[in-house]
PDB file of N, CA and C in Angstrom:
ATOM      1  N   UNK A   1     -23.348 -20.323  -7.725  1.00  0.00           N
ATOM      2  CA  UNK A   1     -22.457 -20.017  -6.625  1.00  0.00           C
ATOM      3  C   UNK A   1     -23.178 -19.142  -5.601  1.00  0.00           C
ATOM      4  N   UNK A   2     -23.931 -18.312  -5.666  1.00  0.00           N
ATOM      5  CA  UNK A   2     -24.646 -17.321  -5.020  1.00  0.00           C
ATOM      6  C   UNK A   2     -25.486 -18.325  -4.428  1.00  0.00           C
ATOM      7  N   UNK A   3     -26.374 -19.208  -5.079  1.00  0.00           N
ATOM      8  CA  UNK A   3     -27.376 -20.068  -4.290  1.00  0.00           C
ATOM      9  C   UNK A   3     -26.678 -20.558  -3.295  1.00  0.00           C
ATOM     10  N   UNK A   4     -25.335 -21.399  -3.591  1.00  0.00           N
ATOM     11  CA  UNK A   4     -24.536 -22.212  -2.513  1.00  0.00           C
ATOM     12  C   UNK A   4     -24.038 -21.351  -1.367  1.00  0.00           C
ATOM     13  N   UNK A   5     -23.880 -20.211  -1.411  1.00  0.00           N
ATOM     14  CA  UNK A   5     -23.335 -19.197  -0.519  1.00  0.00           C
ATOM     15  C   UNK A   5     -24.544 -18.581   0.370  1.00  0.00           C
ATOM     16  N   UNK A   6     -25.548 -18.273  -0.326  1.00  0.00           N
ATOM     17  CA  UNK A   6     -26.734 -18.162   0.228  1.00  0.00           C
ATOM     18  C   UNK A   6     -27.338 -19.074   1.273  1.00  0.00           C
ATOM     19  N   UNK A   7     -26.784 -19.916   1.280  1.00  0.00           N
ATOM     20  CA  UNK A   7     -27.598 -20.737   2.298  1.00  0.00           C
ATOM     21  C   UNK A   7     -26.698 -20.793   3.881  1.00  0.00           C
ATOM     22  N   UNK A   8     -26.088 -19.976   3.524  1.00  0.00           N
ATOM     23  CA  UNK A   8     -25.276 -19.466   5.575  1.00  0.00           C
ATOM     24  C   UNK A   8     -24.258 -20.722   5.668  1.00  0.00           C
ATOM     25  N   UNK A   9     -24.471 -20.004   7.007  1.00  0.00           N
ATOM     26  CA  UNK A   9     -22.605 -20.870   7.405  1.00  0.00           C
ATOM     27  C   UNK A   9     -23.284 -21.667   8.621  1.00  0.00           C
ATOM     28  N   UNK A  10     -22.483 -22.211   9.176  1.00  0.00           N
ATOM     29  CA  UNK A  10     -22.513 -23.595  10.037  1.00  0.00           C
ATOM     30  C   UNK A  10     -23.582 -22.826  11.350  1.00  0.00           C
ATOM     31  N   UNK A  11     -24.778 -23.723  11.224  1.00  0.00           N
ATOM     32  CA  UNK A  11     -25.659 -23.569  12.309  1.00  0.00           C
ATOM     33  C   UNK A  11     -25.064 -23.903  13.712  1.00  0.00           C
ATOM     34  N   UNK A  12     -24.602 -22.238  14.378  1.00  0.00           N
ATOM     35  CA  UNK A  12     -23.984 -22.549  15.830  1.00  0.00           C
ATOM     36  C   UNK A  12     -24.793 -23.464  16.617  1.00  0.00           C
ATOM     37  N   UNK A  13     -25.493 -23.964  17.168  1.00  0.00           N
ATOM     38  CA  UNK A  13     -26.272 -24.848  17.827  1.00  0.00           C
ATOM     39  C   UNK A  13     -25.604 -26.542  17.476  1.00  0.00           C
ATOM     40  N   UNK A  14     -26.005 -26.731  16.001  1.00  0.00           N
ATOM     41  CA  UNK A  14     -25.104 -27.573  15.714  1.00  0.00           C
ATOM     42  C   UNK A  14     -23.611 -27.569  15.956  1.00  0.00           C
ATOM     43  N   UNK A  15     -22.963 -26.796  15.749  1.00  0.00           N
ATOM     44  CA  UNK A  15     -21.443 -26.466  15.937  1.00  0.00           C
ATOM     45  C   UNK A  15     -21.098 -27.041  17.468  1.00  0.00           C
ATOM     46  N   UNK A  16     -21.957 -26.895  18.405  1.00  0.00           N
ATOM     47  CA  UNK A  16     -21.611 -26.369  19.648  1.00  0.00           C
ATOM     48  C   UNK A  16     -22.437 -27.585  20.507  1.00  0.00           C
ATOM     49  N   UNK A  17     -22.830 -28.363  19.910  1.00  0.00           N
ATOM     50  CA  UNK A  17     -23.332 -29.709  20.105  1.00  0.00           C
ATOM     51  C   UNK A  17     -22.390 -30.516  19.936  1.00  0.00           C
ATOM     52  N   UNK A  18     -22.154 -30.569  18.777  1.00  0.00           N
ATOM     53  CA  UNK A  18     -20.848 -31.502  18.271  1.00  0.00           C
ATOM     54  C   UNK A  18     -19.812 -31.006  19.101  1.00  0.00           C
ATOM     55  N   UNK A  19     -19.390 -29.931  19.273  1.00  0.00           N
ATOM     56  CA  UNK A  19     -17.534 -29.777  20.290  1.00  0.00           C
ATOM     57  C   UNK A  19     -18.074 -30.395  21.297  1.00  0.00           C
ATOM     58  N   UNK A  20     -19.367 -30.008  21.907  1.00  0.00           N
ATOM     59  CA  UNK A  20     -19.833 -30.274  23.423  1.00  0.00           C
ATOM     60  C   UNK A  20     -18.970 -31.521  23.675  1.00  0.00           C
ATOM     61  N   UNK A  21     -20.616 -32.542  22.790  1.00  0.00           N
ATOM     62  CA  UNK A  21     -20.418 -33.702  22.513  1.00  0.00           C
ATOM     63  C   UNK A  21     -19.006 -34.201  22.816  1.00  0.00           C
ATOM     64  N   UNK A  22     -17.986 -34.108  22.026  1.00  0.00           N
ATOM     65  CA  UNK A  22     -16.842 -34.622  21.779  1.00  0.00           C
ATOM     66  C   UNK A  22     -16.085 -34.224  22.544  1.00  0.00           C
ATOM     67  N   UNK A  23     -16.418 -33.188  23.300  1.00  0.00           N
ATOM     68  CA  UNK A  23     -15.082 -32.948  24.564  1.00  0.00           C
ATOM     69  C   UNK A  23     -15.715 -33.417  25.956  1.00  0.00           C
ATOM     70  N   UNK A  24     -17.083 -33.624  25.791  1.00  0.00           N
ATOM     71  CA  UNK A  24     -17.136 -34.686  27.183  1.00  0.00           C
ATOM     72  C   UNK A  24     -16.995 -35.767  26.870  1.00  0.00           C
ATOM     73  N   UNK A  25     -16.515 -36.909  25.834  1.00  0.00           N
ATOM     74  CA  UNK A  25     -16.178 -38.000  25.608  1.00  0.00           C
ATOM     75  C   UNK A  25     -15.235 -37.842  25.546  1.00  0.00           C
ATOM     76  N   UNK A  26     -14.213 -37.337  25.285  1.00  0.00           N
ATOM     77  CA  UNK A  26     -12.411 -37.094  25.561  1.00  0.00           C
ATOM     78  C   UNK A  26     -12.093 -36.936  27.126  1.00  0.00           C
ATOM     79  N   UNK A  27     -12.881 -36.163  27.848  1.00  0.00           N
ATOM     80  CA  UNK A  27     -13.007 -35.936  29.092  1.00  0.00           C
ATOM     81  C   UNK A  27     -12.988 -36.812  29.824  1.00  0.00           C
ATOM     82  N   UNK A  28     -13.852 -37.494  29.413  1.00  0.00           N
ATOM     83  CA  UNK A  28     -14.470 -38.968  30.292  1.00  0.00           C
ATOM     84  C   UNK A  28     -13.490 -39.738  30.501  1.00  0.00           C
ATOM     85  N   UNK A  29     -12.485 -39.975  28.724  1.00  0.00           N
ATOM     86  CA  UNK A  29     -11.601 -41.144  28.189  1.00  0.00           C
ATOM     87  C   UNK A  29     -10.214 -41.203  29.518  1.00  0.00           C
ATOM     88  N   UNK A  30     -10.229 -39.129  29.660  1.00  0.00           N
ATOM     89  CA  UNK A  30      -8.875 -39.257  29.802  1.00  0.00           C
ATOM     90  C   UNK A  30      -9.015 -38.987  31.566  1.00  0.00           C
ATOM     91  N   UNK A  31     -10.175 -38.997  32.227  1.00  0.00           N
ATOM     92  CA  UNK A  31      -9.981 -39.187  33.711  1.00  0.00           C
ATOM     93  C   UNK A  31     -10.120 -40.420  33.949  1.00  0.00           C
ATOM     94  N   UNK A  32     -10.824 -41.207  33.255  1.00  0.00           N
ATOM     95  CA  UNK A  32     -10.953 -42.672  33.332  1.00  0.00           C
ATOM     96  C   UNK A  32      -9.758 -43.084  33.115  1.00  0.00           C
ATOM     97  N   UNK A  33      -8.838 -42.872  32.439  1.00  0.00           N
ATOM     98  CA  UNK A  33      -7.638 -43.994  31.577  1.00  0.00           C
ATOM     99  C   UNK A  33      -6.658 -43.666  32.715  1.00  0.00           C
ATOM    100  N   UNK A  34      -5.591 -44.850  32.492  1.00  0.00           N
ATOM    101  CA  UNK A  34      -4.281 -44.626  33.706  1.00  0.00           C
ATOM    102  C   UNK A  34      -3.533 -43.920  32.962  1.00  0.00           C
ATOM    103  N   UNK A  35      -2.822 -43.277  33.404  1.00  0.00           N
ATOM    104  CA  UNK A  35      -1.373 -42.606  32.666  1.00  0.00           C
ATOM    105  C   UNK A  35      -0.390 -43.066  32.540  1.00  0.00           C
ATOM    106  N   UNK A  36      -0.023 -42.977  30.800  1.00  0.00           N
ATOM    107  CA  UNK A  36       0.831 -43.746  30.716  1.00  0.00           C
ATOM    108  C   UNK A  36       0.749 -43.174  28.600  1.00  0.00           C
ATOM    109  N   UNK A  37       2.122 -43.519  28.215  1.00  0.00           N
ATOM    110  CA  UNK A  37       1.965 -43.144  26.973  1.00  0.00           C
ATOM    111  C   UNK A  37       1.103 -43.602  26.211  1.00  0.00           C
ATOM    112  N   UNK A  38       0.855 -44.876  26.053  1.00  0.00           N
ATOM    113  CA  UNK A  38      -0.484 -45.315  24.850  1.00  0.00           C
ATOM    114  C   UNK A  38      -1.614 -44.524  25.202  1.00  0.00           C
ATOM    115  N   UNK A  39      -1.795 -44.055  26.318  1.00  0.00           N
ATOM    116  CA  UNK A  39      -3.339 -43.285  26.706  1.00  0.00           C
ATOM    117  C   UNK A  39      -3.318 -42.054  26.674  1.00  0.00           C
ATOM    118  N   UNK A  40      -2.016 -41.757  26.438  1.00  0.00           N
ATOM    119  CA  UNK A  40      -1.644 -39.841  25.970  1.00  0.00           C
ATOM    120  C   UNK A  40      -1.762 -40.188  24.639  1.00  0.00           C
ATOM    121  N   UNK A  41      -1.143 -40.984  23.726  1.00  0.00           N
ATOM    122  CA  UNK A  41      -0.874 -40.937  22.483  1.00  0.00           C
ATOM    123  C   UNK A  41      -2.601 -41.476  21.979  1.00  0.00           C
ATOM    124  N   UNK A  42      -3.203 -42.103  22.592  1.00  0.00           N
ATOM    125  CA  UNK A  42      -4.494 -42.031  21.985  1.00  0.00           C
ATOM    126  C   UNK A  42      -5.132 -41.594  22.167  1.00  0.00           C
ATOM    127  N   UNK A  43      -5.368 -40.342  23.307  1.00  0.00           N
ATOM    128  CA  UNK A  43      -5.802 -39.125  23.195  1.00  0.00           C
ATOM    129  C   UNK A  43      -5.477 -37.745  22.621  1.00  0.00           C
ATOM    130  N   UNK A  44      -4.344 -37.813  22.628  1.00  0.00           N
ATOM    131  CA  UNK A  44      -3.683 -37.257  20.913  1.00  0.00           C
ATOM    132  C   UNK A  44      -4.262 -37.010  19.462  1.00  0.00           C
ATOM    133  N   UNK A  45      -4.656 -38.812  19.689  1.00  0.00           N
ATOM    134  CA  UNK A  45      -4.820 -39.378  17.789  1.00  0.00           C
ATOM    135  C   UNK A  45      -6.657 -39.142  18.226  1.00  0.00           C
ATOM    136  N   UNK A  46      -7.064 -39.364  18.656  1.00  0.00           N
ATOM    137  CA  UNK A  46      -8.564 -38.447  19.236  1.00  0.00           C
ATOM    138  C   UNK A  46      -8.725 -37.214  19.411  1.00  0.00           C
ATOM    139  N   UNK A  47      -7.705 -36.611  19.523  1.00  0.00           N
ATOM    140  CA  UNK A  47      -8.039 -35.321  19.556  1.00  0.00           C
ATOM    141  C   UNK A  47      -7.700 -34.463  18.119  1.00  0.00           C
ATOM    142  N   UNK A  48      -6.702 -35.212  17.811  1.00  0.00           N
ATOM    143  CA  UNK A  48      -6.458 -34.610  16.272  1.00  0.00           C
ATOM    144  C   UNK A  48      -7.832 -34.953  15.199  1.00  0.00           C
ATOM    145  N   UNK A  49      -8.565 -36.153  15.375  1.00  0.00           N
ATOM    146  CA  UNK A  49      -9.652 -36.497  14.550  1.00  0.00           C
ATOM    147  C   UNK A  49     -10.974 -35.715  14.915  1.00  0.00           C
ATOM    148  N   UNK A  50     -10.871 -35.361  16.248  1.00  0.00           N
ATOM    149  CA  UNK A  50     -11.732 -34.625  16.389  1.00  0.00           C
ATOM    150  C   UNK A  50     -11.812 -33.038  15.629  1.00  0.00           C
ATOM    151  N   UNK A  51     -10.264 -32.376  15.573  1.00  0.00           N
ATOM    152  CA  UNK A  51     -10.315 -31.365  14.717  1.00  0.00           C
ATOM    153  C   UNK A  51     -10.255 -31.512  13.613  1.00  0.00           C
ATOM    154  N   UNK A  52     -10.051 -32.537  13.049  1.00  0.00           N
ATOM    155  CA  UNK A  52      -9.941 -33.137  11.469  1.00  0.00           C
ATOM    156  C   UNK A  52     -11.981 -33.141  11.336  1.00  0.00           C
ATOM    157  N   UNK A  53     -13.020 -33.655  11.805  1.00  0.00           N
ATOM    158  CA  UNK A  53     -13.996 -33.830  11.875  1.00  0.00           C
ATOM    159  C   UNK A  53     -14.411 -32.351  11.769  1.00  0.00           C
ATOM    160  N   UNK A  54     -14.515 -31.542  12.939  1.00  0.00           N
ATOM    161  CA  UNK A  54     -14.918 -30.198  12.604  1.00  0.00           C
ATOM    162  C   UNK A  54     -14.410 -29.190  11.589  1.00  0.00           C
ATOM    163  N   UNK A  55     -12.894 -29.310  11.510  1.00  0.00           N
ATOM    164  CA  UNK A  55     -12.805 -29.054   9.988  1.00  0.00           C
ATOM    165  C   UNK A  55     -13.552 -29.461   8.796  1.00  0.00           C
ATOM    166  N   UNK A  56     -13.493 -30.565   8.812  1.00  0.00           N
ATOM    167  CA  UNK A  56     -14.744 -30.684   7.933  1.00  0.00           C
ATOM    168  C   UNK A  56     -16.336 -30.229   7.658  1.00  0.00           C
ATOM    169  N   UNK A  57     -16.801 -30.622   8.922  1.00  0.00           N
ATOM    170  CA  UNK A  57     -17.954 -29.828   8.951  1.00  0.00           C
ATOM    171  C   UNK A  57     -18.174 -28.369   8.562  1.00  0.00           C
ATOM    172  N   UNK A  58     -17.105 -27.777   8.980  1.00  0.00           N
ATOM    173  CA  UNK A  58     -16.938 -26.416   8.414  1.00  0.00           C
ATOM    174  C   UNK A  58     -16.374 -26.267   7.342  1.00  0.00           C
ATOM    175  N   UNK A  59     -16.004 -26.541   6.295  1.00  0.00           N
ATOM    176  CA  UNK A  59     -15.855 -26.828   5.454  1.00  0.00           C
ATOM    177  C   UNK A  59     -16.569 -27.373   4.168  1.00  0.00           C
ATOM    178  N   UNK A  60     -17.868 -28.124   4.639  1.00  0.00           N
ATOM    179  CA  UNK A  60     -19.203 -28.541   3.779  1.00  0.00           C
ATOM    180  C   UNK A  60     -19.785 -27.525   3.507  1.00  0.00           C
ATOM    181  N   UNK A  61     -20.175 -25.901   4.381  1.00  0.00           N
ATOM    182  CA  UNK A  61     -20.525 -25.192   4.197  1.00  0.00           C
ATOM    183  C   UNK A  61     -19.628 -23.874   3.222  1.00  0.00           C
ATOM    184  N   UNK A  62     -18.686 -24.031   2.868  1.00  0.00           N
ATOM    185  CA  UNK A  62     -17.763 -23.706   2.095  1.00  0.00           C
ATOM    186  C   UNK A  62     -17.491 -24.178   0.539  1.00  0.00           C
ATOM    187  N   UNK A  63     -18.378 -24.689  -0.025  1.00  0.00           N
ATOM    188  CA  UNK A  63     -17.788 -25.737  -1.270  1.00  0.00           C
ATOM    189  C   UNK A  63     -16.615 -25.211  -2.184  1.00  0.00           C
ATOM    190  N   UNK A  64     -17.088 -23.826  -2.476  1.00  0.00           N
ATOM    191  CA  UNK A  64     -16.273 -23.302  -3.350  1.00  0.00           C
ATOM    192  C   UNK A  64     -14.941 -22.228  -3.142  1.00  0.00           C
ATOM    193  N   UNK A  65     -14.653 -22.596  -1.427  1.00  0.00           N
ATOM    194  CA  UNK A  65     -13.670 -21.824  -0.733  1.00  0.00           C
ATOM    195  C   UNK A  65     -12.769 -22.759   0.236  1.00  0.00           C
ATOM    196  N   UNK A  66     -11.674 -22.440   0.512  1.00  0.00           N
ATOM    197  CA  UNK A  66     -11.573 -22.766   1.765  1.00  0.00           C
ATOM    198  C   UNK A  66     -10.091 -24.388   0.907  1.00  0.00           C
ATOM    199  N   UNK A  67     -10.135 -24.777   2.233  1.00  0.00           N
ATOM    200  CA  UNK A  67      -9.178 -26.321   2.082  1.00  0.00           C
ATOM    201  C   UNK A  67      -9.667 -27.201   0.820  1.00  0.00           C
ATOM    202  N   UNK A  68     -11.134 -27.690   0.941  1.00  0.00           N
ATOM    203  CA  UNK A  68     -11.716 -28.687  -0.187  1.00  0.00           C
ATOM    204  C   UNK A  68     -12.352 -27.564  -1.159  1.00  0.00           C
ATOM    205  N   UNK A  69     -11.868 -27.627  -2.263  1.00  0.00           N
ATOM    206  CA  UNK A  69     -13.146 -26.751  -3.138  1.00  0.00           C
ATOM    207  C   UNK A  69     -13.483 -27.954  -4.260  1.00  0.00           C
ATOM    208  N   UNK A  70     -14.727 -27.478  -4.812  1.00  0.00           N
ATOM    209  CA  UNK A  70     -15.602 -28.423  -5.852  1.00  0.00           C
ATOM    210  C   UNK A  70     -15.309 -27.216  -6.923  1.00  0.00           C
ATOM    211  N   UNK A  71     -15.040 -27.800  -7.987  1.00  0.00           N
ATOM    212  CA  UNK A  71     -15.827 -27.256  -9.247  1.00  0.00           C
ATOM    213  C   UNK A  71     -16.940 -26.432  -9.527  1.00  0.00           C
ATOM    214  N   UNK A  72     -17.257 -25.694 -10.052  1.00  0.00           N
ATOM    215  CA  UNK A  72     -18.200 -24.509 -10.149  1.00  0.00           C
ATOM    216  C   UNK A  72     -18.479 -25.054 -11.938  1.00  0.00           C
ATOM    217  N   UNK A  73     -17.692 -25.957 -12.825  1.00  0.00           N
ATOM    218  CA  UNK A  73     -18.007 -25.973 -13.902  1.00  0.00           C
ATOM    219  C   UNK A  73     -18.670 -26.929 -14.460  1.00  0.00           C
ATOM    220  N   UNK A  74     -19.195 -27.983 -13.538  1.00  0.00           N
ATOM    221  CA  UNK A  74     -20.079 -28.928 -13.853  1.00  0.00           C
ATOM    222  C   UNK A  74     -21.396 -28.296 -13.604  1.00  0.00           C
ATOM    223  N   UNK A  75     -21.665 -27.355 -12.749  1.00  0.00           N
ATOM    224  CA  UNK A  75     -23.076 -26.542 -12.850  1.00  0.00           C
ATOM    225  C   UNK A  75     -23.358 -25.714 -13.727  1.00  0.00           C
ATOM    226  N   UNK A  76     -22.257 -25.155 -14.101  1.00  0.00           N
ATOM    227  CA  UNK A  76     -22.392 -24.352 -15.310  1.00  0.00           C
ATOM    228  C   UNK A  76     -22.546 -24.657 -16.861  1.00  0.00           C
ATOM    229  N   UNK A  77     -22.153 -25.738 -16.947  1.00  0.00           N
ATOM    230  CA  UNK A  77     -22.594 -26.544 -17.924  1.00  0.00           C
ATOM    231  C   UNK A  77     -24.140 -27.274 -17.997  1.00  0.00           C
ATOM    232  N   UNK A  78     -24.433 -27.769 -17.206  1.00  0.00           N
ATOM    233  CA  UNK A  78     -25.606 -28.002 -16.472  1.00  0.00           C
ATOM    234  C   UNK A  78     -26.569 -26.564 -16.979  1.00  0.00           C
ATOM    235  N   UNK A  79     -26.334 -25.477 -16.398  1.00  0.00           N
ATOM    236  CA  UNK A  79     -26.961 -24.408 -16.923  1.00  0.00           C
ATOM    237  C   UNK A  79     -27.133 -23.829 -18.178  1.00  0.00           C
ATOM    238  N   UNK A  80     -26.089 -24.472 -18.862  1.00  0.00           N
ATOM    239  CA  UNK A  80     -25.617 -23.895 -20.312  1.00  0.00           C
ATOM    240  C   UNK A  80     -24.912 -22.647 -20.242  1.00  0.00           C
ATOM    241  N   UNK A  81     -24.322 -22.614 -19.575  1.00  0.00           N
ATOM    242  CA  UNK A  81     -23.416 -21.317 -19.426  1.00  0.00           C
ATOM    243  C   UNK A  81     -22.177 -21.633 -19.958  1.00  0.00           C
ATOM    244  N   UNK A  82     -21.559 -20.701 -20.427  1.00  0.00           N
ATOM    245  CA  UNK A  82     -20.058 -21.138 -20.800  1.00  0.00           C
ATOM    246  C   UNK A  82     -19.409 -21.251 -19.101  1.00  0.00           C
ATOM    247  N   UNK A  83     -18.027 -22.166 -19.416  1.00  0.00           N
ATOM    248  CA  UNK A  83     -17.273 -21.927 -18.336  1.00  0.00           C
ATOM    249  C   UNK A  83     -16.450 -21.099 -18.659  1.00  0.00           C
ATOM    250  N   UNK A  84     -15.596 -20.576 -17.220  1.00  0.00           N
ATOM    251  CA  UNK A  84     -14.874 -19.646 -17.096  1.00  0.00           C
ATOM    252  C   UNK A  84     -13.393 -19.842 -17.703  1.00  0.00           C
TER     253      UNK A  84
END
């Protein structure tokens, strides 16, 4: 657990690439598109996946915290350690 924690949290550069990224393609979608509900509602369902996506990402760096956690007792076995 210490090794997995040890290795830091989400490289801002990366972080900040990816929002970039994804909010000038939402940007683009929604001055380009006519107005009208299907083009609100699918910028909506795009915009919710987009925070569903970075949740995640932030979240990979988390294994053993947070929304998704993994098991800590398949390594420990692995080690020969008792589990907890």
């Amino acid at each position: 657990m210490i090794v997995a924690l040890a290795a830091g949290g989400v490289p801002v550069p990366v972080l900040t690439l990816v929002i970039g990224w994804l909010v000038v393609i939402l940007f683009g979608f929604s001055i380009l598109a006519p107005r009208n509900a299907m083009t609100v509602t699918a910028l909506i369902v795009a915009a919710v996946a987009v925070c569903g996506a970075v949740l995640l990402l932030l979240e990979f760096y988390q294994p053993f915290d947070g929304l998704l956690q993994i098991s800590s007792e398949p390594l420990l076995t692995a080690l020969g350690r008792p589990t907890e």
